[in-house]
PDB file of N, CA and C in Angstrom:
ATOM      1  N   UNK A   1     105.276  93.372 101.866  1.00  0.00           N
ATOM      2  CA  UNK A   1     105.029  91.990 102.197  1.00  0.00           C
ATOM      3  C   UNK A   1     103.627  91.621 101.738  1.00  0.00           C
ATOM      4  N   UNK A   2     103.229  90.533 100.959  1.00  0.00           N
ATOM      5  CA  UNK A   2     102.288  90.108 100.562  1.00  0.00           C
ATOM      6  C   UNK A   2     101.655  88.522 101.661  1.00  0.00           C
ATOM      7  N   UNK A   3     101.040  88.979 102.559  1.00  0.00           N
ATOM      8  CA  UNK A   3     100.497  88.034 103.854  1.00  0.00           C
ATOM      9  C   UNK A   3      99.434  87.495 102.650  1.00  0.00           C
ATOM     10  N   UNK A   4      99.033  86.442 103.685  1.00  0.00           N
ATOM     11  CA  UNK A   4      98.301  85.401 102.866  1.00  0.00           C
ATOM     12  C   UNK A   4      97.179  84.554 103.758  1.00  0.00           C
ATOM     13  N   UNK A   5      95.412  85.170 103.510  1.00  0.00           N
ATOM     14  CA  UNK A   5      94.898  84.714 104.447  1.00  0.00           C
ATOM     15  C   UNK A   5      93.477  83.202 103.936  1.00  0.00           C
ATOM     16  N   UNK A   6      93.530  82.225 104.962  1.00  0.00           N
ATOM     17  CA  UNK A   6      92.955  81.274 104.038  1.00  0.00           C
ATOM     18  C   UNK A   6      91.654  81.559 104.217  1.00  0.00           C
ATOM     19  N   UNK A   7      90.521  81.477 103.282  1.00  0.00           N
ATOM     20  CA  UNK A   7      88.932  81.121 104.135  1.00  0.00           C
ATOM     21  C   UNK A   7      88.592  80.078 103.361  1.00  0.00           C
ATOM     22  N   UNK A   8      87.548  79.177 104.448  1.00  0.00           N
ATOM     23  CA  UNK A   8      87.021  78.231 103.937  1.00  0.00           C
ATOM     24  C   UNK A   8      85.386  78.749 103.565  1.00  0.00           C
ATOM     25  N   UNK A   9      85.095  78.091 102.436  1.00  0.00           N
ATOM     26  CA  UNK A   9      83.494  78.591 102.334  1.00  0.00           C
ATOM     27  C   UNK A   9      82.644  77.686 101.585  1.00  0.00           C
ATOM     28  N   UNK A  10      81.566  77.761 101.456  1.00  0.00           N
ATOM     29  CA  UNK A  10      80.194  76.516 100.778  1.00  0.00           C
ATOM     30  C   UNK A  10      80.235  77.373  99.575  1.00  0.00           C
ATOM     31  N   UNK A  11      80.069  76.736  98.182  1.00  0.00           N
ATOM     32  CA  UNK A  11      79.796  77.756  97.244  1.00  0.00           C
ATOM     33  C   UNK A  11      78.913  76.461  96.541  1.00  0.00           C
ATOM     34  N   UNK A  12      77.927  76.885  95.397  1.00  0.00           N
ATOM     35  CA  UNK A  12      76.960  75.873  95.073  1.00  0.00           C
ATOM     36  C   UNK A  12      77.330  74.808  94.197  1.00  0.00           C
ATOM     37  N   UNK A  13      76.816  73.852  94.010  1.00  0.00           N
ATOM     38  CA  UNK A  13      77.565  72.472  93.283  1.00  0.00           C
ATOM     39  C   UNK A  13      77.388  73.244  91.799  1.00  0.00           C
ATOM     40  N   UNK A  14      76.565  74.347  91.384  1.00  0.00           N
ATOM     41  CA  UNK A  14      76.857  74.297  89.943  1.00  0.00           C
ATOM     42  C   UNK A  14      78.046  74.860  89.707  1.00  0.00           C
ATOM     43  N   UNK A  15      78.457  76.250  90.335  1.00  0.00           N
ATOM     44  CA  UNK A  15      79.640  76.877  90.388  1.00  0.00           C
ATOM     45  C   UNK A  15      80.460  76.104  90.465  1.00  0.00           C
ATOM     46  N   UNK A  16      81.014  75.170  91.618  1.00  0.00           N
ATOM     47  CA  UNK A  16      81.453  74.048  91.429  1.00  0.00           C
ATOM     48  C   UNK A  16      82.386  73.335  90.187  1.00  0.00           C
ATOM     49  N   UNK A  17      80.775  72.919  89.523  1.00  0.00           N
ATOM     50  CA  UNK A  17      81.444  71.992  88.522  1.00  0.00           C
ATOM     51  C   UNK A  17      81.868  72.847  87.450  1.00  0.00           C
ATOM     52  N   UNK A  18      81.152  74.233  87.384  1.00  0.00           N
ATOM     53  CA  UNK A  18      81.738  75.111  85.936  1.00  0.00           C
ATOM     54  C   UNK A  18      83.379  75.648  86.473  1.00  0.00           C
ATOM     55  N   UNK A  19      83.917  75.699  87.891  1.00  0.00           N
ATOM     56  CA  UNK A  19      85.308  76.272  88.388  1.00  0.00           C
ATOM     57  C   UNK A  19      86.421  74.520  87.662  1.00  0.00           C
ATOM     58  N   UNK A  20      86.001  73.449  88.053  1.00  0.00           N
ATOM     59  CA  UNK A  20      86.411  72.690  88.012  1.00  0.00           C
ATOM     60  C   UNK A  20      86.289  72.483  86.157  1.00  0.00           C
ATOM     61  N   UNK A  21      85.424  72.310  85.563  1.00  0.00           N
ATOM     62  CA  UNK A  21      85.616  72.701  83.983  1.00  0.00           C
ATOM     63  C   UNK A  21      86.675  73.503  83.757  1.00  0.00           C
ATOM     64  N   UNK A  22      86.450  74.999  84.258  1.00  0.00           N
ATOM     65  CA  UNK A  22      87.571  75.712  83.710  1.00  0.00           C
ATOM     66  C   UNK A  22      88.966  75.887  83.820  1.00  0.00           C
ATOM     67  N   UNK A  23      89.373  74.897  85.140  1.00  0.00           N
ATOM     68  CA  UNK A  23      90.412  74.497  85.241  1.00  0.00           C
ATOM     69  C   UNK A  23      90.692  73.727  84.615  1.00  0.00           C
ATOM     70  N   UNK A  24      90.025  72.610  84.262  1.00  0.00           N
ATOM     71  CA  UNK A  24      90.810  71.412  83.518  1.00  0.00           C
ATOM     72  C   UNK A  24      91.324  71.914  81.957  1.00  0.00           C
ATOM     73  N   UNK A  25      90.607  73.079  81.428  1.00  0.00           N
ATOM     74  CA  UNK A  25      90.492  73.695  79.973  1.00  0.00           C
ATOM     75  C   UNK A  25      92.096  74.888  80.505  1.00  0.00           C
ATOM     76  N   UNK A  26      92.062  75.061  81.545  1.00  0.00           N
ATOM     77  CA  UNK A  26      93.117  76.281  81.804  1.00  0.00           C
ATOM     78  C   UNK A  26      94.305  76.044  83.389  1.00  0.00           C
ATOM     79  N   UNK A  27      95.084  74.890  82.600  1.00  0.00           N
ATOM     80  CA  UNK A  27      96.193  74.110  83.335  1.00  0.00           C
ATOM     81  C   UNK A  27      97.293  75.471  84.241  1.00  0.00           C
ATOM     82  N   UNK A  28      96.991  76.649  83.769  1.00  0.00           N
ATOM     83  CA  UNK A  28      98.041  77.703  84.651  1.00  0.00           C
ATOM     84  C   UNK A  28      96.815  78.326  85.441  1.00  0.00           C
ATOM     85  N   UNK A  29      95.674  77.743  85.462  1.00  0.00           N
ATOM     86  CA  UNK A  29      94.911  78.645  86.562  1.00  0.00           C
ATOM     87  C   UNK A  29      95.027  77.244  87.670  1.00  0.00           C
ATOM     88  N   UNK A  30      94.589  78.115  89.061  1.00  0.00           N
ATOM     89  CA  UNK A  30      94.463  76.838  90.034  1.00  0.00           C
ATOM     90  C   UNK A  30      93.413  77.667  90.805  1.00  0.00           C
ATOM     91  N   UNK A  31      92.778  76.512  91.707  1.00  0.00           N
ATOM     92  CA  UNK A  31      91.788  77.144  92.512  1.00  0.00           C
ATOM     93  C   UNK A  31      92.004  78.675  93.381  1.00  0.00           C
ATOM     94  N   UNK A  32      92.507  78.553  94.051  1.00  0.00           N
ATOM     95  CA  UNK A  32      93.325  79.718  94.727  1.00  0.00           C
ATOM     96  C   UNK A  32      93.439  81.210  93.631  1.00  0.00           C
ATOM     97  N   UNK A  33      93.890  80.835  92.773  1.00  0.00           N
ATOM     98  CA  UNK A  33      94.365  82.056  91.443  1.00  0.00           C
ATOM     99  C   UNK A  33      92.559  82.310  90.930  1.00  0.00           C
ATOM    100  N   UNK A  34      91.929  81.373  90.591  1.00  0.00           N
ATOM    101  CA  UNK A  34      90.761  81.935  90.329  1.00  0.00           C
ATOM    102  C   UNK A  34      89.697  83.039  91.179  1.00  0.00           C
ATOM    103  N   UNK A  35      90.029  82.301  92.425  1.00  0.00           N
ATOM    104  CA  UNK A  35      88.733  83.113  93.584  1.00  0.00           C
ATOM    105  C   UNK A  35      89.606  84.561  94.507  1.00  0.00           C
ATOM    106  N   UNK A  36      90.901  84.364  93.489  1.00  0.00           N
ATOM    107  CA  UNK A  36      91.593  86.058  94.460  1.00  0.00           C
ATOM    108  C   UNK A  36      91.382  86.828  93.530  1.00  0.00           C
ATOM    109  N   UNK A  37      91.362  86.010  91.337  1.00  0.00           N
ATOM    110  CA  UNK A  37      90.609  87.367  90.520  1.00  0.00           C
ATOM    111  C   UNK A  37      89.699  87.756  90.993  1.00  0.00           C
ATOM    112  N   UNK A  38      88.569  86.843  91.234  1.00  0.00           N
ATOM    113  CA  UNK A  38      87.391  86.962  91.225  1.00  0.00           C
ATOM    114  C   UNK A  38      86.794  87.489  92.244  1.00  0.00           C
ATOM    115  N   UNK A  39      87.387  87.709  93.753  1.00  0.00           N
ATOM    116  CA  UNK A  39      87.483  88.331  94.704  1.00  0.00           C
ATOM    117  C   UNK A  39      88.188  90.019  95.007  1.00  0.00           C
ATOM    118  N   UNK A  40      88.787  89.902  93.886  1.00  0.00           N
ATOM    119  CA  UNK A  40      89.150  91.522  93.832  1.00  0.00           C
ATOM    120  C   UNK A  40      89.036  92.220  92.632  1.00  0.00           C
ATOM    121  N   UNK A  41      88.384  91.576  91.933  1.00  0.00           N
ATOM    122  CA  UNK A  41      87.336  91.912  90.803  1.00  0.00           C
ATOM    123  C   UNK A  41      85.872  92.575  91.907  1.00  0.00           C
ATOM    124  N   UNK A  42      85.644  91.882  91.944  1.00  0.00           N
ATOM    125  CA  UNK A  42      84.490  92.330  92.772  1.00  0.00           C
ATOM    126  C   UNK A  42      84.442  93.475  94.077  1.00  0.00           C
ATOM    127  N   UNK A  43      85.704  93.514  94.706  1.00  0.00           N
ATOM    128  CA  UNK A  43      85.622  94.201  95.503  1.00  0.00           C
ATOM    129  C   UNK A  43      86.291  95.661  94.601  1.00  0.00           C
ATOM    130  N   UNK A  44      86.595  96.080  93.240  1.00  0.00           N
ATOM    131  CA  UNK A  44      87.096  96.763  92.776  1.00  0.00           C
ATOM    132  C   UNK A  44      85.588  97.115  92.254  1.00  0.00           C
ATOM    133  N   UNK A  45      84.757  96.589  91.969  1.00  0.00           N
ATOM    134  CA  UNK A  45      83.738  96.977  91.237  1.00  0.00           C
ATOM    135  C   UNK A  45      82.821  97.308  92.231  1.00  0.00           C
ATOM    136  N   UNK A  46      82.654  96.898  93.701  1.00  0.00           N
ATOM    137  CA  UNK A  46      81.768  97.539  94.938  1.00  0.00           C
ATOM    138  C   UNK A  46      82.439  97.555  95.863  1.00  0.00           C
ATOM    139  N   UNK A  47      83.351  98.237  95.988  1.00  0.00           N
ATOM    140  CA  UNK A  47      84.042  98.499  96.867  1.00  0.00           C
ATOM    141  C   UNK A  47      84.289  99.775  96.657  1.00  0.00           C
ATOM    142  N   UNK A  48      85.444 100.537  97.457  1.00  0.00           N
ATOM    143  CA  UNK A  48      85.396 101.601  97.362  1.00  0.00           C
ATOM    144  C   UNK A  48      86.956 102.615  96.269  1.00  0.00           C
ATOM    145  N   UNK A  49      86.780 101.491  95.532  1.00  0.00           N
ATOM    146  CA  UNK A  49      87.991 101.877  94.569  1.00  0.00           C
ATOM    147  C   UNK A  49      89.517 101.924  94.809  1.00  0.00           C
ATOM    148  N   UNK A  50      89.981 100.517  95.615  1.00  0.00           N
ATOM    149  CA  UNK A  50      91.324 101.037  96.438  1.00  0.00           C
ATOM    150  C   UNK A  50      92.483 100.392  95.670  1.00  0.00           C
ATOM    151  N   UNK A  51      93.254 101.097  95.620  1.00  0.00           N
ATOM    152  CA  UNK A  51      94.229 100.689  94.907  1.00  0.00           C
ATOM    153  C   UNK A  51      94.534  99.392  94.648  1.00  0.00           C
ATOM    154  N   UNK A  52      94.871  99.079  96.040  1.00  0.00           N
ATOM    155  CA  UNK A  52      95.444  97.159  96.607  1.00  0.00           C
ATOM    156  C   UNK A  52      94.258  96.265  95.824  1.00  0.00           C
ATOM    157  N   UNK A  53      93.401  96.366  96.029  1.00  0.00           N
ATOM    158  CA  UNK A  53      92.387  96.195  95.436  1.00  0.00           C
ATOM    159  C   UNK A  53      92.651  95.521  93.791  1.00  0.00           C
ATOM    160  N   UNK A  54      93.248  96.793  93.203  1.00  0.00           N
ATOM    161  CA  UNK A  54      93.194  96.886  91.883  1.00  0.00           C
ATOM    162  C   UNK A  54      94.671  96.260  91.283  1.00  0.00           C
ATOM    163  N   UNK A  55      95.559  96.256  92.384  1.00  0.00           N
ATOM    164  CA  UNK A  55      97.088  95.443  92.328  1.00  0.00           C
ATOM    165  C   UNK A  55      96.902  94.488  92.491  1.00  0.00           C
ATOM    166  N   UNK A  56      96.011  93.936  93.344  1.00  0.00           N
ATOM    167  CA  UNK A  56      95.605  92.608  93.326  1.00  0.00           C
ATOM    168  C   UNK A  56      95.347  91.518  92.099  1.00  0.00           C
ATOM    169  N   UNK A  57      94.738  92.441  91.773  1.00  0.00           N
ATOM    170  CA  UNK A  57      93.750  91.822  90.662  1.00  0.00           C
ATOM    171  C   UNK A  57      94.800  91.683  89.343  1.00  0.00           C
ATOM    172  N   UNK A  58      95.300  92.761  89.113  1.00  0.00           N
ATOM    173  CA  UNK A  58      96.361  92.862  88.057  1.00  0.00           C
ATOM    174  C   UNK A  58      97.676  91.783  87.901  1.00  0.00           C
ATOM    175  N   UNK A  59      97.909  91.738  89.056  1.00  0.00           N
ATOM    176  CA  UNK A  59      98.653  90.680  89.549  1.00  0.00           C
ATOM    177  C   UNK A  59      98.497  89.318  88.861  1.00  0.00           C
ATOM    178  N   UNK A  60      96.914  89.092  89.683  1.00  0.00           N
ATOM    179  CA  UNK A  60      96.500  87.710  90.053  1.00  0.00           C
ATOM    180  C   UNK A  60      96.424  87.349  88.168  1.00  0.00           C
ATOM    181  N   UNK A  61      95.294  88.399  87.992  1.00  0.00           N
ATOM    182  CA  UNK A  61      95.340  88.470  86.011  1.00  0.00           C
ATOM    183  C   UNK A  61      96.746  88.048  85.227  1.00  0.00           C
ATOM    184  N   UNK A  62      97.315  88.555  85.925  1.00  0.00           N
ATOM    185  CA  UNK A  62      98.636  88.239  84.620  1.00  0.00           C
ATOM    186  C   UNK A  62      99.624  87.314  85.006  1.00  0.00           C
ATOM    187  N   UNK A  63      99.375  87.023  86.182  1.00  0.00           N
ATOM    188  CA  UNK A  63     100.529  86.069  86.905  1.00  0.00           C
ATOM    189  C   UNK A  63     100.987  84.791  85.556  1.00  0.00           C
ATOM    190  N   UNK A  64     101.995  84.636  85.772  1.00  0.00           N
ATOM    191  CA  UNK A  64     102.155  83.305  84.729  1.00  0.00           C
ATOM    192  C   UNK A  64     103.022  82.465  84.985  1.00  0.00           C
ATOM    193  N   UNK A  65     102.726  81.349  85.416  1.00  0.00           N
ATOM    194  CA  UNK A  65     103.533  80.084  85.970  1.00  0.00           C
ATOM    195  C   UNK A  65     104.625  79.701  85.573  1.00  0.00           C
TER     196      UNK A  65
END
């Protein structure tokens, strides 16, 4: 089962406007799909190497609408 948890968070107006650029340039990404690469990207790279982790990411990477 793949559960699904929301967080809300402040991130800075430049990030912002470069997430919102790269969506408009990349119509099969959506907000959500960007910050779970980019969230288990990161936790694959300081974290402690966990699999889910790395399924995650693979996933989220190749998913295609």
């Amino acid at each position: 089962m793949n559960a699904t948890v929301s967080i809300f968070t402040e991130i800075p107006e430049t990030l912002h406007e470069s997430l919102k650029t790269y969506l408009e340039k990349h119509p099969d990404w959506d907000q959500n799909r960007v910050l779970t690469a980019a969230l288990s990207l990161f936790l694959l790279q300081n974290g402690d190497s966990d699999r889910r982790a790395a399924r995650v990411y693979l996933e989220t990477l190749f998913h295609h609408c």
